[in-house]
Protein backbone atom coordinates (compact mmCIF):
# COMPACT_ATOMS: atom_id res chain seq x y z
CA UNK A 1 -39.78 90.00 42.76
CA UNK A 2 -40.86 87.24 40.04
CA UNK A 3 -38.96 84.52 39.24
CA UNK A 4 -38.88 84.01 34.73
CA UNK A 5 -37.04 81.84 32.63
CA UNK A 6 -33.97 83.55 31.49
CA UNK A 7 -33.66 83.69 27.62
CA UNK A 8 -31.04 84.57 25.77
CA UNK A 9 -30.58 85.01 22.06
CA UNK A 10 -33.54 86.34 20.17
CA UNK A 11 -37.13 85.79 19.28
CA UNK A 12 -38.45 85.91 15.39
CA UNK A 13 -42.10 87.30 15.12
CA UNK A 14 -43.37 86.48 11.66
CA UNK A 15 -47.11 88.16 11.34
CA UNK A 16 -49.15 86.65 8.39
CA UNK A 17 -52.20 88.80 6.78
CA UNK A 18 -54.53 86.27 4.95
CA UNK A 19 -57.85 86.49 3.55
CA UNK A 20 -60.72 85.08 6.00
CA UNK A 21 -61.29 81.16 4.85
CA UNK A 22 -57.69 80.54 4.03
CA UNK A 23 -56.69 79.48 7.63
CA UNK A 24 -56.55 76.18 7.44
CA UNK A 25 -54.20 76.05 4.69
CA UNK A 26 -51.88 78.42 6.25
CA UNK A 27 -51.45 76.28 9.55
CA UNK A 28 -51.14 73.35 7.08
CA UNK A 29 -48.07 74.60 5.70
CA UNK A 30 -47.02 76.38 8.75
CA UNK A 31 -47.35 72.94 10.33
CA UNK A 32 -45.81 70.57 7.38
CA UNK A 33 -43.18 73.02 5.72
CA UNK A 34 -42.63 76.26 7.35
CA UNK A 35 -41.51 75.05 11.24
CA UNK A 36 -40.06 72.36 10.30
CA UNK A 37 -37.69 74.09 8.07
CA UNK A 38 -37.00 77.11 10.67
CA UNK A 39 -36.63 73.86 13.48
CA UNK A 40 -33.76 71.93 11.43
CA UNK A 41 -32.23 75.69 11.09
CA UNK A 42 -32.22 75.92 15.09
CA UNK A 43 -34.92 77.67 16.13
CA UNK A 44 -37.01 76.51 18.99
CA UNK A 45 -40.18 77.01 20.97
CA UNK A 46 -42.64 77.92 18.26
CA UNK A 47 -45.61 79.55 19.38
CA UNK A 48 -48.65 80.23 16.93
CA UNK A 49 -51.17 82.78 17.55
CA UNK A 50 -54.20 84.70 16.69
CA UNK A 51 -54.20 88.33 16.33
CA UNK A 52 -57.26 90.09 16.69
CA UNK A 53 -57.30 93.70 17.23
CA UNK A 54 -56.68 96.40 14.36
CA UNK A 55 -57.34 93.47 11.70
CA UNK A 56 -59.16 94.58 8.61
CA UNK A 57 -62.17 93.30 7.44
CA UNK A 58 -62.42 90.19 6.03
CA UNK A 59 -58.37 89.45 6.87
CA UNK A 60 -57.41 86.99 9.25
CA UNK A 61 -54.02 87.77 11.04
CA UNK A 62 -51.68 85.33 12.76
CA UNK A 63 -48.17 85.42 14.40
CA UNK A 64 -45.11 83.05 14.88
CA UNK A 65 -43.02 83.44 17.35
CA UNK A 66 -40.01 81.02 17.17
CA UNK A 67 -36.83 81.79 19.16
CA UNK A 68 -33.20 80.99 18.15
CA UNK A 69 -30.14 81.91 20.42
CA UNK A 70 -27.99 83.29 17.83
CA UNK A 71 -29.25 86.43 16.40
CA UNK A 72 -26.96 86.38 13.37
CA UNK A 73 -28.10 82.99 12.76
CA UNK A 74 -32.01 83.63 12.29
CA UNK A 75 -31.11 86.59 10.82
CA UNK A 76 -29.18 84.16 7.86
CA UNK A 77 -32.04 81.70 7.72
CA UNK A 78 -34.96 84.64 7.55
CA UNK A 79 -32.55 86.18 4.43
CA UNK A 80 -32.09 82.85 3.35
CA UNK A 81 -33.86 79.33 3.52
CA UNK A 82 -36.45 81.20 5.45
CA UNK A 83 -37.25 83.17 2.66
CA UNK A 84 -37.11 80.88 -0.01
CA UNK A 85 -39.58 78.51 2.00
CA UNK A 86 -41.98 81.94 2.29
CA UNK A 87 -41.67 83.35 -1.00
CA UNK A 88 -43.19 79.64 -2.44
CA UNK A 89 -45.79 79.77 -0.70
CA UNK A 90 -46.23 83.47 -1.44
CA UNK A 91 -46.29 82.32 -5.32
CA UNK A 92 -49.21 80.35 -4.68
CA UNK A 93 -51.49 82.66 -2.97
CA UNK A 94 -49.94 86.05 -4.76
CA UNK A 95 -51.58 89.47 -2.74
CA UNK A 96 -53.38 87.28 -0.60
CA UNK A 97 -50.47 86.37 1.54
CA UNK A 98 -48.18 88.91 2.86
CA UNK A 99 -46.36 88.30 5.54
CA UNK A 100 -43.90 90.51 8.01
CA UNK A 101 -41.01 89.20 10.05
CA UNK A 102 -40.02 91.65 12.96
CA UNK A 103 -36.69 90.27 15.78
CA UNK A 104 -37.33 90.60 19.10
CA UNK A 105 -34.98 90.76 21.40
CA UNK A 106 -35.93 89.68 25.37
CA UNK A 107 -35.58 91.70 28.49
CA UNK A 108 -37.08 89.99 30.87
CA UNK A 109 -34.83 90.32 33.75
CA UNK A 110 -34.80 93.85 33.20
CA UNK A 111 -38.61 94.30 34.06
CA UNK A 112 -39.60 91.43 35.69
């Protein structure tokens, strides 16, 4: 059997649809504004990546996973400061940046 690191609490996938050439600017604020806010709210582990199957054409897709052990807590901050810190952003860029925030919840020890 494999060994994993037991988690517990939950893990916040936020998926962000962009137009292709706006990339840099979204890691920019994901980097200056948007971690650093869900980090001070007590989320940890932030992991940024690239999706890249069933992306339309000329979109560019990324997803955030951060994790936070108290479910009712990132669910607060994602309703909350979370949102606020999005929706600012979202003013800026309008229909070019939509966004979607799915929880996660890990069962690792169940599988491996």
């Amino acid at each position: 059997r494999r060994t994993c690191r037991q988690m517990t609490g939950v893990i916040i996938n936020t998926t962000f649809f962009i137009p292709e050439g706006k990339e840099r600017g979204l890691k920019i604020w994901l980097r200056d504004r948007f971690i650093p806010a869900a980090m001070a709210a007590g989320f940890t582990a932030p992991h940024f990546m690239q999706v890249t199957t069933n992306v339309q054409p000329g979109m560019a897709v990324f997803a955030l996973h951060l994790s936070h052990d108290s479910a009712d807590a990132a669910d607060a901050w994602l309703h909350g400061e979370g949102a606020s810190v999005i929706g600012t952003e979202a003013e800026l860029h309008g229909e070019d940046f939509l966004w979607i925030h799915s929880t996660l919840i890990p069962l690792d020890e169940e599988v491996l």
